[in-house]
C-alpha atoms as a PDB file:
ATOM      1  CA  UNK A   1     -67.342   0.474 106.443  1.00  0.00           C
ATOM      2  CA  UNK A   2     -70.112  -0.785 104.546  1.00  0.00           C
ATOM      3  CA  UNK A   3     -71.451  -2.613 107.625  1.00  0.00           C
ATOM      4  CA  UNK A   4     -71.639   1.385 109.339  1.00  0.00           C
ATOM      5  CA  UNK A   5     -72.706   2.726 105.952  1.00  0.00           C
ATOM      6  CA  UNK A   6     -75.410   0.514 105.547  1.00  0.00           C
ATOM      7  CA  UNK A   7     -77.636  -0.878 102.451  1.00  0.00           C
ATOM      8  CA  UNK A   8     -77.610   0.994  99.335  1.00  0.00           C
ATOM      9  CA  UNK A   9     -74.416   2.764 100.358  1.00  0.00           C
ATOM     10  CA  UNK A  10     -72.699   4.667  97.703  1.00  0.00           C
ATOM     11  CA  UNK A  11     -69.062   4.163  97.091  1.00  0.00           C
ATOM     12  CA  UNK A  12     -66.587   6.391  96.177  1.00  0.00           C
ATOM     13  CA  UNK A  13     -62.844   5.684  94.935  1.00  0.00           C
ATOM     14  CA  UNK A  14     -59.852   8.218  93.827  1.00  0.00           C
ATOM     15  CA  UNK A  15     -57.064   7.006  91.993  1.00  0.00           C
ATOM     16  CA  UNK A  16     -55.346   3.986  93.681  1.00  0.00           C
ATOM     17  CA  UNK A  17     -58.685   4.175  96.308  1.00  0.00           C
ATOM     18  CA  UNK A  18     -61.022   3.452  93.372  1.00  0.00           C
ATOM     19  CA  UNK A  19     -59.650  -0.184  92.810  1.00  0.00           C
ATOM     20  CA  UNK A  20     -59.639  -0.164  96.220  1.00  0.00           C
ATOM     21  CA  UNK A  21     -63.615   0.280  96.188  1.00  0.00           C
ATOM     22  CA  UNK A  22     -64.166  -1.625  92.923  1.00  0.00           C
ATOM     23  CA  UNK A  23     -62.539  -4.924  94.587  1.00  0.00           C
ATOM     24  CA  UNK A  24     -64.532  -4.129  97.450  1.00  0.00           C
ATOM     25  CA  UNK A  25     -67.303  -4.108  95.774  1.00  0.00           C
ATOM     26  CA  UNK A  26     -66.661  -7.055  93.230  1.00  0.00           C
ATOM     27  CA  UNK A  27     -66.110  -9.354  96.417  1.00  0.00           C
ATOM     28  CA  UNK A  28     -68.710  -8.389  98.562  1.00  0.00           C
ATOM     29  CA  UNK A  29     -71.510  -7.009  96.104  1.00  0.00           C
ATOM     30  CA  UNK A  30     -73.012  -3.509  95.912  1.00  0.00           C
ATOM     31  CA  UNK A  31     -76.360  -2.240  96.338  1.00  0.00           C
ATOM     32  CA  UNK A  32     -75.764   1.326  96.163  1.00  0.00           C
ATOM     33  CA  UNK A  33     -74.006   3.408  93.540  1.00  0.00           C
ATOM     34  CA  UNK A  34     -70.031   2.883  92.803  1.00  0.00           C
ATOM     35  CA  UNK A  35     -68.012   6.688  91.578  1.00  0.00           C
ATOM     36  CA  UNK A  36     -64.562   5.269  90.386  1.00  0.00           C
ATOM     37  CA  UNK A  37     -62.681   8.572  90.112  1.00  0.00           C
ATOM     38  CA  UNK A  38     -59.210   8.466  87.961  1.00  0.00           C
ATOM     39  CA  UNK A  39     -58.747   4.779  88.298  1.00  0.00           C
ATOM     40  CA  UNK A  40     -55.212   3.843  87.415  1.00  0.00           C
ATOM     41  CA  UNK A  41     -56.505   1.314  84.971  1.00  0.00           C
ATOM     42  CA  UNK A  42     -54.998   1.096  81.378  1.00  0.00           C
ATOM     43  CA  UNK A  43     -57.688   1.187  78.810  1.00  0.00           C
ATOM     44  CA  UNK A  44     -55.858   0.665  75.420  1.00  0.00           C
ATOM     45  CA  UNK A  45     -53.103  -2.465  76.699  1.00  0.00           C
ATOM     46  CA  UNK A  46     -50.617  -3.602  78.934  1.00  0.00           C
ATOM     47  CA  UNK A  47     -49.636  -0.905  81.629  1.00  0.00           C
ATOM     48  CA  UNK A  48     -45.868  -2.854  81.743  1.00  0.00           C
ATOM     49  CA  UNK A  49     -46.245  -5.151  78.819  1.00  0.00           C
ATOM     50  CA  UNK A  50     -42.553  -5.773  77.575  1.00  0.00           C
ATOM     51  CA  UNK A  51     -41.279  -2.335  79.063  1.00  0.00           C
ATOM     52  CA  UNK A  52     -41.258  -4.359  82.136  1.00  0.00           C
ATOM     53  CA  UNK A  53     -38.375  -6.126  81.351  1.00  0.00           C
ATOM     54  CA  UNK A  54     -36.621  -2.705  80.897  1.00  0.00           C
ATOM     55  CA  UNK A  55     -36.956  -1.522  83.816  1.00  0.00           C
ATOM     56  CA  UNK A  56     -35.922  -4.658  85.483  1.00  0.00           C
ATOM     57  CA  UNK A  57     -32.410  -4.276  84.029  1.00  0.00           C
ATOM     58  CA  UNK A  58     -31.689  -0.564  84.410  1.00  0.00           C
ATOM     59  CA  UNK A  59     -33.303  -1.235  88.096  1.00  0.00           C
ATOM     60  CA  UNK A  60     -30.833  -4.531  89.091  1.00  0.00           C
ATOM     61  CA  UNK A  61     -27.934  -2.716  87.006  1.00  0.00           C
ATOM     62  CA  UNK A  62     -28.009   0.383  89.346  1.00  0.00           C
ATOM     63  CA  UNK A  63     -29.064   2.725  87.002  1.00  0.00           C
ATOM     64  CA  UNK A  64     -32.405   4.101  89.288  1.00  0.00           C
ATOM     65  CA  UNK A  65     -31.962   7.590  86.981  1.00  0.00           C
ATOM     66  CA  UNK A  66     -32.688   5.968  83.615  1.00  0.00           C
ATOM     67  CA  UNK A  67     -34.990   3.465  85.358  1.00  0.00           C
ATOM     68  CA  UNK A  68     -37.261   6.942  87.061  1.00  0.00           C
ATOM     69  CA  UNK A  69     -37.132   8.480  83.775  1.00  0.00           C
ATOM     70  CA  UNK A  70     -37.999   5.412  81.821  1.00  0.00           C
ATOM     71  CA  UNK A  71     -41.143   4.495  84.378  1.00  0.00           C
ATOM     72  CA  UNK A  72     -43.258   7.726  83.698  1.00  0.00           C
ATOM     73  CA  UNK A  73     -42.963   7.527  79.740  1.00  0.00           C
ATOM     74  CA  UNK A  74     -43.535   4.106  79.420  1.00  0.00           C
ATOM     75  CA  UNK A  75     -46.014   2.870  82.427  1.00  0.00           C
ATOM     76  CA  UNK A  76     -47.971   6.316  82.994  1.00  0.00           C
ATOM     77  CA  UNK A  77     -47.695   7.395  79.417  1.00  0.00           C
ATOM     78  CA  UNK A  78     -46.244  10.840  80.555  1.00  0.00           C
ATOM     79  CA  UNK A  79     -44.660  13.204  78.258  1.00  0.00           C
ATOM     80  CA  UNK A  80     -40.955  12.671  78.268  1.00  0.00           C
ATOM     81  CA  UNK A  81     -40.708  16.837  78.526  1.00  0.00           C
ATOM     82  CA  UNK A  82     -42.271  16.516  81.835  1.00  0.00           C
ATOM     83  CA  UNK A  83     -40.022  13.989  83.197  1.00  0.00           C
ATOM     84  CA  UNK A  84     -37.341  17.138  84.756  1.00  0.00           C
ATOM     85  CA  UNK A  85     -40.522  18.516  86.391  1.00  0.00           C
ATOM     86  CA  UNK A  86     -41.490  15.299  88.062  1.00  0.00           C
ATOM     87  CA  UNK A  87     -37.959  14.571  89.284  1.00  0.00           C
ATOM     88  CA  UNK A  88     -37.656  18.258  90.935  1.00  0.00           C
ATOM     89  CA  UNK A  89     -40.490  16.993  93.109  1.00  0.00           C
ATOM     90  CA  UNK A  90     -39.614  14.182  94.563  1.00  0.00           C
ATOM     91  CA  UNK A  91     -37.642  12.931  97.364  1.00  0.00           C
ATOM     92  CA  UNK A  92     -34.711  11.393  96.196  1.00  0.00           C
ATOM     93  CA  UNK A  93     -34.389   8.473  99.007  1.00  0.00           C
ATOM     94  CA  UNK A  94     -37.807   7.976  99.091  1.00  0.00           C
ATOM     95  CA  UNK A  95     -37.169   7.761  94.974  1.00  0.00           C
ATOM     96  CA  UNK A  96     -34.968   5.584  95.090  1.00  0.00           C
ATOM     97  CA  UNK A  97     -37.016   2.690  97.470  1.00  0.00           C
ATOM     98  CA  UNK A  98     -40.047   3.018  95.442  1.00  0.00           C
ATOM     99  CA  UNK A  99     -37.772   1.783  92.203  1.00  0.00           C
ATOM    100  CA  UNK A 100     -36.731  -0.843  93.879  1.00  0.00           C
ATOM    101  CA  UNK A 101     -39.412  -1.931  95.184  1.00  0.00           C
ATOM    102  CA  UNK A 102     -41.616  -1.901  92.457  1.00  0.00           C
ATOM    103  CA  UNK A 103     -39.392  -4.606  90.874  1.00  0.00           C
ATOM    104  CA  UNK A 104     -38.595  -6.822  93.937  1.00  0.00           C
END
């Protein structure tokens, strides 16, 4: 992309995109201008930290509601009120192999 782009690109990232473009740009250098929009970095710690070991168990002991409701709260940082909301919006399959996943 850069090669098409050309020097003194600029370089925009959203979300997961923006580390993405920062790792693009940290291993091949940057001449132009890098926008990192909503970066899913934490700021202020650990994004897992020891919740990670949590999760783990409720994950490998079957229990993928406790284990979706834990995630948000503790990883994301999002209100526990919102948790109902979130869950009304996803698929519940596709729910169900991202928890897994995300501790295999």
């Amino acid at each position: 992309m850069m090669a098409v782009a050309g020097p003194g690109a600029h370089l925009l990232g959203h979300s997961f995109g923006a580390l993405c473009t920062l790792a693009c740009a940290e291993k091949r250098g940057l001449d132009g201008t890098l926008v990192l929009f909503e970066p899913p970095l934490a700021v202020d710690g650990p994004v897992a930290g020891a919740g990670l070991a949590t999760y783990r168990e409720l994950v490998e002991a079957g229990d993928l509601d406790a284990a979706f409701e834990f995630a948000p709260v503790t990883f994301v940082r999002v209100p526990a009120e919102a948790v109902p909301e979130i869950r009304r919006t996803r698929d519940p399959q596709g729910f169900a192999a991202v928890v897994r996943a995300a501790v295999a």
